[in-house]
Each structure stands twice: as C-alpha cells, then as structure tokens.
C-alpha atoms as a PDB file:
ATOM      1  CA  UNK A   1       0.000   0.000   0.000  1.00  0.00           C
ATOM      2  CA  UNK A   2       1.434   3.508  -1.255  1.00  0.00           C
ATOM      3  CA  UNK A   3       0.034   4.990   1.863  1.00  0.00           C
ATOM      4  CA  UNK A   4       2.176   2.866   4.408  1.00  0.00           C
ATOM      5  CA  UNK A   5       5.438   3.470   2.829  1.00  0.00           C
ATOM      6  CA  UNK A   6       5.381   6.955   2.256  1.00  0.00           C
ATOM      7  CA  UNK A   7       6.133   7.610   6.055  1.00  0.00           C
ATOM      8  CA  UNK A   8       9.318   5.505   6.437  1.00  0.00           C
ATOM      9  CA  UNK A   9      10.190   7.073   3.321  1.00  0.00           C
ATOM     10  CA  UNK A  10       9.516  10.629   4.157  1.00  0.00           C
ATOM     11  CA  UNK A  11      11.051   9.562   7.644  1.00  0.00           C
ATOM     12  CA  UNK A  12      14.351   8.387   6.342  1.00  0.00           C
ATOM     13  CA  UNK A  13      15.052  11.280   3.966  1.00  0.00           C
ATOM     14  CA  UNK A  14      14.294  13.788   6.612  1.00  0.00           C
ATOM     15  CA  UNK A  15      16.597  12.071   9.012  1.00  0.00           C
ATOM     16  CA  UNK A  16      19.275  11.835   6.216  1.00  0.00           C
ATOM     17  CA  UNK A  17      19.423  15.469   5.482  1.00  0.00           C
ATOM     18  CA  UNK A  18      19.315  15.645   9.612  1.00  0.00           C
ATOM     19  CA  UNK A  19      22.619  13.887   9.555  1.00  0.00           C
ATOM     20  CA  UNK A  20      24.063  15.424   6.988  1.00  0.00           C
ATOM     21  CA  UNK A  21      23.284  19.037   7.777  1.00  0.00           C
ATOM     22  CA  UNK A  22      23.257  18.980  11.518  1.00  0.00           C
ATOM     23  CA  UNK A  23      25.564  20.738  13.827  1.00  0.00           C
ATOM     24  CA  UNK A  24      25.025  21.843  17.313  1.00  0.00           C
ATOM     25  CA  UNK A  25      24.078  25.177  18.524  1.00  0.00           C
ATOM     26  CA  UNK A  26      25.586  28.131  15.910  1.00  0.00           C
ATOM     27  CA  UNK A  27      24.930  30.687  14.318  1.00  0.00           C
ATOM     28  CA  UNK A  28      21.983  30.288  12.267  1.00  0.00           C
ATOM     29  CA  UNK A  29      23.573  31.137   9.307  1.00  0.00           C
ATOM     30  CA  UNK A  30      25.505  27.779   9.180  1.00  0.00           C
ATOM     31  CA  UNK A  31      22.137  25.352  10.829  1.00  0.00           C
ATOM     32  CA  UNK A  32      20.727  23.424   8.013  1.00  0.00           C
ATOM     33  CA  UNK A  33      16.529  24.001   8.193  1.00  0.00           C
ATOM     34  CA  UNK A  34      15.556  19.798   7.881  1.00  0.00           C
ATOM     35  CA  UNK A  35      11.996  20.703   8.425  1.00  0.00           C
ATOM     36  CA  UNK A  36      10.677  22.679   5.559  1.00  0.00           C
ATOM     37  CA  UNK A  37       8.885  24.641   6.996  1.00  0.00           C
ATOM     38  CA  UNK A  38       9.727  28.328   6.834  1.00  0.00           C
ATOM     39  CA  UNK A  39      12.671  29.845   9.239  1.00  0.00           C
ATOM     40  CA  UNK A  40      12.042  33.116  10.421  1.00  0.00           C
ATOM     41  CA  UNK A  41      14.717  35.368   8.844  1.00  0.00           C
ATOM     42  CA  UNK A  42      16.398  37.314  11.530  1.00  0.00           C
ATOM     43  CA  UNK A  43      17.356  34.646  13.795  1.00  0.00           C
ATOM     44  CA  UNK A  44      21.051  35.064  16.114  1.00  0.00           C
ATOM     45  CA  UNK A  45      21.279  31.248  16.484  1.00  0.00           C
ATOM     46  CA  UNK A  46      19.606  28.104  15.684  1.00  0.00           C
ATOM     47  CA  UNK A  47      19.924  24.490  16.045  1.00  0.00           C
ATOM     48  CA  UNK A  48      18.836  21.140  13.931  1.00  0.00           C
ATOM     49  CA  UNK A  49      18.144  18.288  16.382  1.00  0.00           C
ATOM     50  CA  UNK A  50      20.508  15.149  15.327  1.00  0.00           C
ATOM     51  CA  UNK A  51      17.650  13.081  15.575  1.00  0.00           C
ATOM     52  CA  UNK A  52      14.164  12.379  15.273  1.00  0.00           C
ATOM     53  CA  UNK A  53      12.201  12.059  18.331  1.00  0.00           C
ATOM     54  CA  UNK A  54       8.199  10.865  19.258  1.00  0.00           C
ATOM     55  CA  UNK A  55       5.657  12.965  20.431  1.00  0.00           C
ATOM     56  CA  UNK A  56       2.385  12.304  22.530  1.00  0.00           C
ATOM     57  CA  UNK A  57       0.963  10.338  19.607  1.00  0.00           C
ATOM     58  CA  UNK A  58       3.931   8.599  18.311  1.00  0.00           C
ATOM     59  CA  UNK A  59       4.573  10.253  15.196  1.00  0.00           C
ATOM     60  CA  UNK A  60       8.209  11.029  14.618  1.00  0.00           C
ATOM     61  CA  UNK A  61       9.497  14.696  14.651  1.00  0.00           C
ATOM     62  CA  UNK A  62      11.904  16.407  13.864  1.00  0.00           C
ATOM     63  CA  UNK A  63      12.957  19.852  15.449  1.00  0.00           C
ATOM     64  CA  UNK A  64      14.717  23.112  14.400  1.00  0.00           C
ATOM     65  CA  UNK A  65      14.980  25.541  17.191  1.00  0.00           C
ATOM     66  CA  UNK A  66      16.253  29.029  16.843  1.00  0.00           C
ATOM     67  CA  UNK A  67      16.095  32.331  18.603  1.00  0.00           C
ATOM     68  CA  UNK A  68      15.746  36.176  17.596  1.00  0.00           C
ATOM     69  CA  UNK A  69      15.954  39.339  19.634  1.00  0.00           C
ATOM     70  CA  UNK A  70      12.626  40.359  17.747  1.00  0.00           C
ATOM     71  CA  UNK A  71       9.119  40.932  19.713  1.00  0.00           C
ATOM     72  CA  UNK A  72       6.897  38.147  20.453  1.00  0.00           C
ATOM     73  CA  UNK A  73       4.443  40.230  18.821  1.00  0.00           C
ATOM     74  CA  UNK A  74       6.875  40.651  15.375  1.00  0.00           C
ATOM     75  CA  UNK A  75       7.450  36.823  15.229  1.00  0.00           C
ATOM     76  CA  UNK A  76       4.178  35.470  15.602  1.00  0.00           C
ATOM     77  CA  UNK A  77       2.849  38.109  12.983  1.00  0.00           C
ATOM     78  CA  UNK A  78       5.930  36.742  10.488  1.00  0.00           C
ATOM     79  CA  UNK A  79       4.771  33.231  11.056  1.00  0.00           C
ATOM     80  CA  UNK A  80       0.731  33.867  10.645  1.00  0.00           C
ATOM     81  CA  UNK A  81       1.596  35.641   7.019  1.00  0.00           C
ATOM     82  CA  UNK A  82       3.977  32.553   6.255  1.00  0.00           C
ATOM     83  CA  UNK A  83       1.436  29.688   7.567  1.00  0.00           C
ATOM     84  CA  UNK A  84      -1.704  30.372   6.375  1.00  0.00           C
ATOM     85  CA  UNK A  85      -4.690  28.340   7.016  1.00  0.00           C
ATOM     86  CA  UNK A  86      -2.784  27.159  10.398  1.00  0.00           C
ATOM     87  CA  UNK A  87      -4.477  26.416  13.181  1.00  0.00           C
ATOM     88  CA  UNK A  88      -3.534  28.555  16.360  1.00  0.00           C
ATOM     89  CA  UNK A  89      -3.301  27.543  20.096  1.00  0.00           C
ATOM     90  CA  UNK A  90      -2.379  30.068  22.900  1.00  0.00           C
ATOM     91  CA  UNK A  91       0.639  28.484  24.707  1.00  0.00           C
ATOM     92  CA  UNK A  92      -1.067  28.805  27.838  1.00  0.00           C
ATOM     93  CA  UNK A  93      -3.973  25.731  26.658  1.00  0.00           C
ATOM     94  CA  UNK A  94      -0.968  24.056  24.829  1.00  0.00           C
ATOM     95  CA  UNK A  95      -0.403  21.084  27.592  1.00  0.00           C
ATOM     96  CA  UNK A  96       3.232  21.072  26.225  1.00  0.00           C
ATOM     97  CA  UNK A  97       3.300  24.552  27.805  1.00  0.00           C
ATOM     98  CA  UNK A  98       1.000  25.716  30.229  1.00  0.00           C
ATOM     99  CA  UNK A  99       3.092  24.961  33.014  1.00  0.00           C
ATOM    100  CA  UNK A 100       5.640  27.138  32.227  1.00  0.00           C
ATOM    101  CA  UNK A 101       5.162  30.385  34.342  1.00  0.00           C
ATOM    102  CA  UNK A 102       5.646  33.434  32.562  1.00  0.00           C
ATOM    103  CA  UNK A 103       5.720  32.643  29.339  1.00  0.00           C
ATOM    104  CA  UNK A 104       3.664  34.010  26.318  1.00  0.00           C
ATOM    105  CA  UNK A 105       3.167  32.804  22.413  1.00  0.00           C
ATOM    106  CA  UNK A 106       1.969  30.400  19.854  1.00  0.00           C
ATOM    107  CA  UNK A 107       1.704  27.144  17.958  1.00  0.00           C
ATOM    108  CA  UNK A 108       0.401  27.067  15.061  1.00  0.00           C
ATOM    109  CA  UNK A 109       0.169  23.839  13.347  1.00  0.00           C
ATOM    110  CA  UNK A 110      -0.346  22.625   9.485  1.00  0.00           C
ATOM    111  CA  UNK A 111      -1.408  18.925  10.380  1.00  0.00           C
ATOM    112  CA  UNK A 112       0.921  16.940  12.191  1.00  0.00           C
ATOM    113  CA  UNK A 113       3.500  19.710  11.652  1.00  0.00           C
ATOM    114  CA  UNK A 114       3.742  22.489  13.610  1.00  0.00           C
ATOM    115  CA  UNK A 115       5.520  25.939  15.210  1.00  0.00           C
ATOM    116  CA  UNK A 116       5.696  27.259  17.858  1.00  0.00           C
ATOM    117  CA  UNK A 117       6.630  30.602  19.342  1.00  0.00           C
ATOM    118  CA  UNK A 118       7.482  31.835  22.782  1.00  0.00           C
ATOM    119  CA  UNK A 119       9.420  34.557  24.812  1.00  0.00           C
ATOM    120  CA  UNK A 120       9.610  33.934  28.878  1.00  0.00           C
ATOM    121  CA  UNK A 121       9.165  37.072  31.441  1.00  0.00           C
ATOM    122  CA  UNK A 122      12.711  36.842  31.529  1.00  0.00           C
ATOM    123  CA  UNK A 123      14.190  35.948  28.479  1.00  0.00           C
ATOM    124  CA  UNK A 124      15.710  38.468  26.232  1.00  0.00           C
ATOM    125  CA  UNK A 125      14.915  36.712  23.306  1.00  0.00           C
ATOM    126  CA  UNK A 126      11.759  35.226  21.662  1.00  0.00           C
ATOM    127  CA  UNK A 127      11.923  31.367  21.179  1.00  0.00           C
ATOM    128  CA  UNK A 128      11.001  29.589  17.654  1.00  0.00           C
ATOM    129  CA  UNK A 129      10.835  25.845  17.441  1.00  0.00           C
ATOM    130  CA  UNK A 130       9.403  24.455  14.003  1.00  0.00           C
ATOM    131  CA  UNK A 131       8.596  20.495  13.882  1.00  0.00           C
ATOM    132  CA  UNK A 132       8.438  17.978  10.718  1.00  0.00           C
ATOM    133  CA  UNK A 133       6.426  14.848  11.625  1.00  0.00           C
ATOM    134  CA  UNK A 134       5.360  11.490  10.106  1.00  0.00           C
ATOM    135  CA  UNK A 135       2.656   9.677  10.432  1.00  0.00           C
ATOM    136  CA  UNK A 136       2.857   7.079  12.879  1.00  0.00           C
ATOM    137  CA  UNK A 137       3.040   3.745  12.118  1.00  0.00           C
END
C-alpha cells in the first residue's frame, strides 16, 4: 500500500538530510533548516536536532529551534503571514506549555507539523521551534 510506505520514506530522507546538515548550537547562518517549513529570517542562532524524536501520539518529529531578539508580537505576525490556514493555540492551553510560568506565544500547526513561538518574562529573546512529523506507524 502507497500509503504505508510513504512515512518511512519521508522519515528516512528527513533524518538523512538531519545527519548530513546537523551541527550543534551556531549561528543560524551555518544550521541546516531539515523541516521545511519556513525559518524566520532574523534569527542570532539556531539548532537542527541530530535526531528524530516521538511525540504524545507517536509520530516522529523532527525539530529546528532558533532564537531572535525580535518581539513576540513581530514573530508570531511573520509566522501567521507565512502559515496560512494554520491552526492557532495560545501556549497557555498548549499542555506542552501551560506549566511554564511566565511565558507568552503560539503554535500554530499545518497537520501533524507544527511551530511554535514563545518569549519567557525573563528571556531576552523570543523562542522559535518548528517540527516535521510522520505519520505514525
């Protein structure tokens, strides 16, 4: 069945470009974006995950996490215009995230895929994580 095999598929090309573009925390310039999805485009470092890991449901994700010293308010507007027709979830009903104190933002999410966005009361810098799933098998 097509359907079944286009997950381990999509799954093991994701992880190699993972492994071939990873590096730990840099500047973003030189992070490789695995996901796909769109990187916001003033970012002062970012980060590729080396590898895929499950989430509540068991698909497989994979992670790009960056930062930016832009507004909350900036980045979240960025990533609205770029994801259109995404779904949006206050952080603070997200059960990823509502135990966090102080912190404010967004996920918005395109199917399985989503990103989020966050800034803590103390944190100079707003927070941008953007995850690639599979299905689950």
């Amino acid at each position: 069945m097509p359907g079944t095999r286009s997950g381990p598929w999509l799954l093991a090309a994701v992880m190699a470009c993972v492994l071939m573009g990873a590096s730990s925390s840099a500047s973003a310039a030189g992070v490789y974006n695995a996901t796909g999805l769109p990187a916001y485009p003033n970012l002062i470092r970012a980060k590729m995950d080396d590898v895929a890991r499950t989430d509540a449901l068991g698909h497989w994700c994979v992670r790009f996490a960056a930062d930016t010293f832009d507004r909350l308010e900036i980045v979240e507007a960025w990533y609205r215009k770029a994801l259109v027709g995404a779904s949006e979830t206050d952080l603070n009903h997200d059960e990823r995230y509502r135990s966090y104190a102080g912190l404010s933002g967004i996920k918005l999410a395109l199917g399985i895929d989503s990103v989020t966005v966050f800034r803590a009361a103390n944190q100079p810098t707003t927070s941008i994580e953007l995850f690639r799933c599979s299905v689950a098998r």
